[in-house]
C-alpha atoms as a PDB file:
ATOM      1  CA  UNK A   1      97.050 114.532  92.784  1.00  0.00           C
ATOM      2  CA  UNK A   2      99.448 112.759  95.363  1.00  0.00           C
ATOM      3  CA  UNK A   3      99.419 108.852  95.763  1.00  0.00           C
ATOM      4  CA  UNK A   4     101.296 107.663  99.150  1.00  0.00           C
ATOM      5  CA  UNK A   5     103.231 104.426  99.099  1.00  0.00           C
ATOM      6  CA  UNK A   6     104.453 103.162 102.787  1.00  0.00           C
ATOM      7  CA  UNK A   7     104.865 100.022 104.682  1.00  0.00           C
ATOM      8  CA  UNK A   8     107.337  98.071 106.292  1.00  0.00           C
ATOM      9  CA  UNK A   9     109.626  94.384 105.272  1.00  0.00           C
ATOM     10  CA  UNK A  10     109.892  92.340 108.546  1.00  0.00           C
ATOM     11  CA  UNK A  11     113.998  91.112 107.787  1.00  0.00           C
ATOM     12  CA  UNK A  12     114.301  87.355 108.430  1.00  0.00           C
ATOM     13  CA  UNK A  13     115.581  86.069 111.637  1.00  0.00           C
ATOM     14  CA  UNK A  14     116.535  82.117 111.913  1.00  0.00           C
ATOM     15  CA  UNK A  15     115.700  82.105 115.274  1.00  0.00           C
ATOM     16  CA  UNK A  16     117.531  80.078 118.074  1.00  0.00           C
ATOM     17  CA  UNK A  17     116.035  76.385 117.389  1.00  0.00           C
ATOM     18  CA  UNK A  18     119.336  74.674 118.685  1.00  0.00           C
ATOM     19  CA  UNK A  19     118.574  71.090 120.725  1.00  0.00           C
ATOM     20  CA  UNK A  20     121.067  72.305 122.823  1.00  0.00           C
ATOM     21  CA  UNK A  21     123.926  71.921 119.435  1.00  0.00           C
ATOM     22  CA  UNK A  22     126.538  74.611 119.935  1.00  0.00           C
ATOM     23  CA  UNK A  23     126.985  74.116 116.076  1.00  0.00           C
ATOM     24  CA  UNK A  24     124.074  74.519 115.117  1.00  0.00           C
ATOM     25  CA  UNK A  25     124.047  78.026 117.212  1.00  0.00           C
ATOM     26  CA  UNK A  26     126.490  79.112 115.926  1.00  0.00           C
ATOM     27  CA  UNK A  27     125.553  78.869 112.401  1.00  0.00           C
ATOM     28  CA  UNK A  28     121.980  80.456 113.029  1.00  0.00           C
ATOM     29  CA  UNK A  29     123.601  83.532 114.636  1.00  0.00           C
ATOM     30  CA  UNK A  30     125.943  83.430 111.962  1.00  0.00           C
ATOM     31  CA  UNK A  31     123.153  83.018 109.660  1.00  0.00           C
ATOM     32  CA  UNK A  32     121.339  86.154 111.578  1.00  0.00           C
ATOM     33  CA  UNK A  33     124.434  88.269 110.524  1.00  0.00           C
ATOM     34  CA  UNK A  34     124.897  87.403 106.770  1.00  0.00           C
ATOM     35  CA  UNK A  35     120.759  88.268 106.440  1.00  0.00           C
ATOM     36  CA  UNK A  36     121.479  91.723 107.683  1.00  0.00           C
ATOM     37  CA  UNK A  37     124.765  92.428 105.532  1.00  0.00           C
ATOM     38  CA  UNK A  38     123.096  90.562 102.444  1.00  0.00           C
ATOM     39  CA  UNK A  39     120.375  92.944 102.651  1.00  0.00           C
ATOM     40  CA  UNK A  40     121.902  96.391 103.407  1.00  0.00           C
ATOM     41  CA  UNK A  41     123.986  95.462 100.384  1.00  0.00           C
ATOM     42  CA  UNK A  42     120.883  94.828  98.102  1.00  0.00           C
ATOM     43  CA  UNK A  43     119.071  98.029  99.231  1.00  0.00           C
ATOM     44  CA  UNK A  44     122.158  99.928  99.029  1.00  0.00           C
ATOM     45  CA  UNK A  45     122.070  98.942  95.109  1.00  0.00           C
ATOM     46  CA  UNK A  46     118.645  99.997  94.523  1.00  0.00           C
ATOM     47  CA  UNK A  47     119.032 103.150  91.610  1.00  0.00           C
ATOM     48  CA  UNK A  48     119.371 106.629  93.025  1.00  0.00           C
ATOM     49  CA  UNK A  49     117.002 107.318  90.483  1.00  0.00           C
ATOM     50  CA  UNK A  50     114.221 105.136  88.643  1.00  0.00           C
ATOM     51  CA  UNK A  51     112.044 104.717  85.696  1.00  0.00           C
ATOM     52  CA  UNK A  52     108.492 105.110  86.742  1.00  0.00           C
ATOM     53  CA  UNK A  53     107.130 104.063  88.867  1.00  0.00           C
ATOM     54  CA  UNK A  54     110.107 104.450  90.950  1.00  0.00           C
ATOM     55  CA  UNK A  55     111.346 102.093  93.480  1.00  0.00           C
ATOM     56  CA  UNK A  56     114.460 103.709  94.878  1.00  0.00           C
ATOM     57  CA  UNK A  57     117.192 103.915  97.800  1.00  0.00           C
ATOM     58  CA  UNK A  58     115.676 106.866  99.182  1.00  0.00           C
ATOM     59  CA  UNK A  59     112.978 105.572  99.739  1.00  0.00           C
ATOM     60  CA  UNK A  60     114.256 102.794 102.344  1.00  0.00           C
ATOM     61  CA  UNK A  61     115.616 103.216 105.802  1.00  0.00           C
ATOM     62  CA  UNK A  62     116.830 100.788 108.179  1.00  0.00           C
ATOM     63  CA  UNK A  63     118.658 100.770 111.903  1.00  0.00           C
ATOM     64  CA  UNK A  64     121.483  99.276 112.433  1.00  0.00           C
ATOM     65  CA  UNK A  65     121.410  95.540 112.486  1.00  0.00           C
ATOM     66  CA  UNK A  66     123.293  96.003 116.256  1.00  0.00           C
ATOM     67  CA  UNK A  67     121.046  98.449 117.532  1.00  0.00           C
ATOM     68  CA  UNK A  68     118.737  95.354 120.084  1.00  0.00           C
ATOM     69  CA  UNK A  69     116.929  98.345 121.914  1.00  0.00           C
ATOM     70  CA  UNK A  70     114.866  98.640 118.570  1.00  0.00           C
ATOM     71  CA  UNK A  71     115.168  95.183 116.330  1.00  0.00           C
ATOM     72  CA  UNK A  72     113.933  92.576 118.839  1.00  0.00           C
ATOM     73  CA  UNK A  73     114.644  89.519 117.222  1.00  0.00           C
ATOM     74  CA  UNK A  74     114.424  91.047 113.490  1.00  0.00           C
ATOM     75  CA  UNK A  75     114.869  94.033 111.879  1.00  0.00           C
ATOM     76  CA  UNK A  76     111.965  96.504 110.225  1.00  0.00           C
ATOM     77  CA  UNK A  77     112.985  97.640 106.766  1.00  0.00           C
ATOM     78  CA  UNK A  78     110.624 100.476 106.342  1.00  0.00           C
ATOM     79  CA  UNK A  79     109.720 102.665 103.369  1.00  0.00           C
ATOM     80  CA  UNK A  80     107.815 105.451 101.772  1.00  0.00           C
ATOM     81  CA  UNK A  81     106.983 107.876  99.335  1.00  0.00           C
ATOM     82  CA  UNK A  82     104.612 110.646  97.860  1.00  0.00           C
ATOM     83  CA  UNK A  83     103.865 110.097  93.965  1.00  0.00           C
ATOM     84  CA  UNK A  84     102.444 111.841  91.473  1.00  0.00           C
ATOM     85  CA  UNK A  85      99.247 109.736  90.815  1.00  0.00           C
ATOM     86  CA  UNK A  86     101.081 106.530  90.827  1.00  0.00           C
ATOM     87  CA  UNK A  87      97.470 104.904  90.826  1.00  0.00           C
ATOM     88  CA  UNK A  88      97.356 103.208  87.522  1.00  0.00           C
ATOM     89  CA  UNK A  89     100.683 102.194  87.575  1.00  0.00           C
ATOM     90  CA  UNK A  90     100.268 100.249  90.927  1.00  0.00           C
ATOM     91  CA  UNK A  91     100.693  96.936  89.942  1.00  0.00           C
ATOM     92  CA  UNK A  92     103.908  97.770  87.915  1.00  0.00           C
ATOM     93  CA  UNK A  93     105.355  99.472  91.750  1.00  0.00           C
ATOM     94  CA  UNK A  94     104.314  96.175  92.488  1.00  0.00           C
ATOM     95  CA  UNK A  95     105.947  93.832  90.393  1.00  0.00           C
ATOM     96  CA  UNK A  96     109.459  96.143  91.223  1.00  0.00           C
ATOM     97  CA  UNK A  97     108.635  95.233  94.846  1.00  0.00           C
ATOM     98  CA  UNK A  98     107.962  91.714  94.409  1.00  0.00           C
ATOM     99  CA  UNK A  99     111.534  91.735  92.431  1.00  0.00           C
ATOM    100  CA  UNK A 100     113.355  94.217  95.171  1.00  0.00           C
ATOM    101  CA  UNK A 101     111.474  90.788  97.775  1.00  0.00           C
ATOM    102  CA  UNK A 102     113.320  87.679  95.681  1.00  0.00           C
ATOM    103  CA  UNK A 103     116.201  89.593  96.618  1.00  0.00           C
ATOM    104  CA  UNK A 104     115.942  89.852  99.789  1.00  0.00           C
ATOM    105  CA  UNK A 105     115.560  87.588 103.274  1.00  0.00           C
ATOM    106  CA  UNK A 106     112.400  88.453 105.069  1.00  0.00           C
ATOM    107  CA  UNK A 107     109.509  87.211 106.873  1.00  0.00           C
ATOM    108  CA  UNK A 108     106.950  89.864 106.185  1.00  0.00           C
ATOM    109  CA  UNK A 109     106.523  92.288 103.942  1.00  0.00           C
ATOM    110  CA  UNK A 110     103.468  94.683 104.184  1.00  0.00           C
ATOM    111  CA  UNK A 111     102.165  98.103 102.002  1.00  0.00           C
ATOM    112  CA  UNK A 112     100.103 100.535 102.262  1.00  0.00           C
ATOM    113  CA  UNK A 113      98.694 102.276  99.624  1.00  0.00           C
ATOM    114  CA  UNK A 114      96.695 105.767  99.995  1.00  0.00           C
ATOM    115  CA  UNK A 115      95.694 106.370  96.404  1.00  0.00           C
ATOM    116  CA  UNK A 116      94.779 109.661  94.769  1.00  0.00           C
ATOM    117  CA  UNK A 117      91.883 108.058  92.531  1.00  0.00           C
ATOM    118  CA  UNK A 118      91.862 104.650  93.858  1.00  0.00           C
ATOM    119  CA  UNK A 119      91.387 104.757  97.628  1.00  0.00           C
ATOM    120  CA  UNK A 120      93.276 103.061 100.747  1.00  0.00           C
ATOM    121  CA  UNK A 121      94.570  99.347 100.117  1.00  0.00           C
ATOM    122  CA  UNK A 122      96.758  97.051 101.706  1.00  0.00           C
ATOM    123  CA  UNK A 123      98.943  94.427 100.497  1.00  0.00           C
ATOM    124  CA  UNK A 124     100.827  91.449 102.599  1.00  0.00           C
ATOM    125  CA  UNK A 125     103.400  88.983 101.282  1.00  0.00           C
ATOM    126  CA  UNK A 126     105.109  86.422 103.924  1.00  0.00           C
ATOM    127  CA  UNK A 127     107.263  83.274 102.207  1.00  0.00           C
ATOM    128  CA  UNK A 128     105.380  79.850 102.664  1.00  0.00           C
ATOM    129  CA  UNK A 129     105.715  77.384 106.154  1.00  0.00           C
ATOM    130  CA  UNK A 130     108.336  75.567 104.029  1.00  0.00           C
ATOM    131  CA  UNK A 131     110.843  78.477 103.781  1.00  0.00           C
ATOM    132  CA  UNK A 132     110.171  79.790 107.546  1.00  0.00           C
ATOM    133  CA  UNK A 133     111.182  76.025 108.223  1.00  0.00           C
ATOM    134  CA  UNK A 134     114.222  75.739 106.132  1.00  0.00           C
ATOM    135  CA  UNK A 135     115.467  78.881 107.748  1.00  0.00           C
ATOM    136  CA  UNK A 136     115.278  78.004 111.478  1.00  0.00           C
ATOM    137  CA  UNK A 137     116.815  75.268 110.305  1.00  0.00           C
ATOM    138  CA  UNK A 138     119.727  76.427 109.029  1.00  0.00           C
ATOM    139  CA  UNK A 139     119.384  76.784 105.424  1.00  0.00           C
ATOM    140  CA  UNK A 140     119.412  80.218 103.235  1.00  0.00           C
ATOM    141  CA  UNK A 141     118.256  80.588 100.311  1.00  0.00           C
ATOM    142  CA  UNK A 142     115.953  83.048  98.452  1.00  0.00           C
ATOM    143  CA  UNK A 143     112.307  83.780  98.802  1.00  0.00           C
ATOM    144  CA  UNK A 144     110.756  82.996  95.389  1.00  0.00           C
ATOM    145  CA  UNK A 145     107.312  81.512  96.442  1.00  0.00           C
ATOM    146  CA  UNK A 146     105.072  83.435  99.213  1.00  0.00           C
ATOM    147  CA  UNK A 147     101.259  83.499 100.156  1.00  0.00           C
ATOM    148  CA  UNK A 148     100.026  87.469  99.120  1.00  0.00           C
ATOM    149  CA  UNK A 149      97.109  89.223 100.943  1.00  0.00           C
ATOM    150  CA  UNK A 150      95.107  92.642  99.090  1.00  0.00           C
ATOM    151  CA  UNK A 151      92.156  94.760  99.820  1.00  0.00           C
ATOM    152  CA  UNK A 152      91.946  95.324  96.348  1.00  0.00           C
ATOM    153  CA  UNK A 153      90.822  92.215  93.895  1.00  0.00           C
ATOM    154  CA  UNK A 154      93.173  90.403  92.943  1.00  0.00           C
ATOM    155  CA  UNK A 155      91.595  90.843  89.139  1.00  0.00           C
ATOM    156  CA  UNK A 156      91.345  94.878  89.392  1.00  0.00           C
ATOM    157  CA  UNK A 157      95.246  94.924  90.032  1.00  0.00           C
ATOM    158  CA  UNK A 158      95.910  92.649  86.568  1.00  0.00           C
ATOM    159  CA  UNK A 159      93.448  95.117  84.766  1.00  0.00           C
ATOM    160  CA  UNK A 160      95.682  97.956  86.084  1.00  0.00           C
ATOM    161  CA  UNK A 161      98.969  96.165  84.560  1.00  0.00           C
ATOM    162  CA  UNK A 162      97.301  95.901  81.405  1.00  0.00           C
ATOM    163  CA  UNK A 163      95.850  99.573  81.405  1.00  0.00           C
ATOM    164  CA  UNK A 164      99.643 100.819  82.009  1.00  0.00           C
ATOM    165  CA  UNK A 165     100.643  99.087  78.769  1.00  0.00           C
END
């Protein structure tokens, strides 16, 4: 049986919260820039090839971060793929994902999960007010704390981390 894994990571954009400072301007669309080559660069490092349950380079694709016909004001990060019943081993995709997002500068992240044995569930992470804040104004740093929406318990997904184990 097949489990599907898709969804999309909103990249961060700082925005263009100026009070009229050419300075300040220029380091948010310098800011802007760094985001995008920062994460190409981590994505390009994901492992060709991973330990189950994989979380590789293949499965991410991206436009370029020039291309403004298609990344209007940020840039969708999107990815996907078809496991072999990945469904008890969710929350360990998870946890990779969660680890692939502290690397990363982004302002939503969002799965969807189409389970062989489990059913449909979703899944939303998006970094706290404070970090949104700090980045329009000026300031990058990592993503470590973020507010995390599921369809499925909260309780069911630590039962499936110990099950895997």
């Amino acid at each position: 049986m097949r489990s599907f894994i898709y969804g999309y990571i909103e990249e961060a954009w700082p925005g263009l919260r100026t009070d009229g400072s050419a300075e300040r301007m220029q380091l948010l669309i310098n800011n802007a820039r760094i985001i995008g080559v920062h994460n190409e660069q981590m994505l390009k490092s994901l492992p060709i090839e991973d330990d189950w349950p994989p979380l590789s380079r293949g499965m991410f694709g991206f436009a370029p971060s020039d291309a403004a016909m298609i990344n209007y004001r940020t840039r969708p990060i999107h990815f996907a793929a078809s496991l072999k019943e990945v469904d008890w081993d969710l929350r360990d995709w998870l946890d990779k994902f969660e680890s692939l997002l502290r690397q990363l500068y982004w302002e939503k992240a969002h799965v969807h999960f189409d389970a062989a044995y489990l059913g449909e569930h979703q899944f939303t992470w998006r970094p706290t007010r404070d970090w949104v804040e700090r980045l329009t104004g000026g300031t990058l740093e990592s993503v470590n704390t973020w507010t995390f929406e599921s369809s499925m318990d909260v309780n069911e997904l630590d039962r499936l981390r110990a099950r895997a184990r």
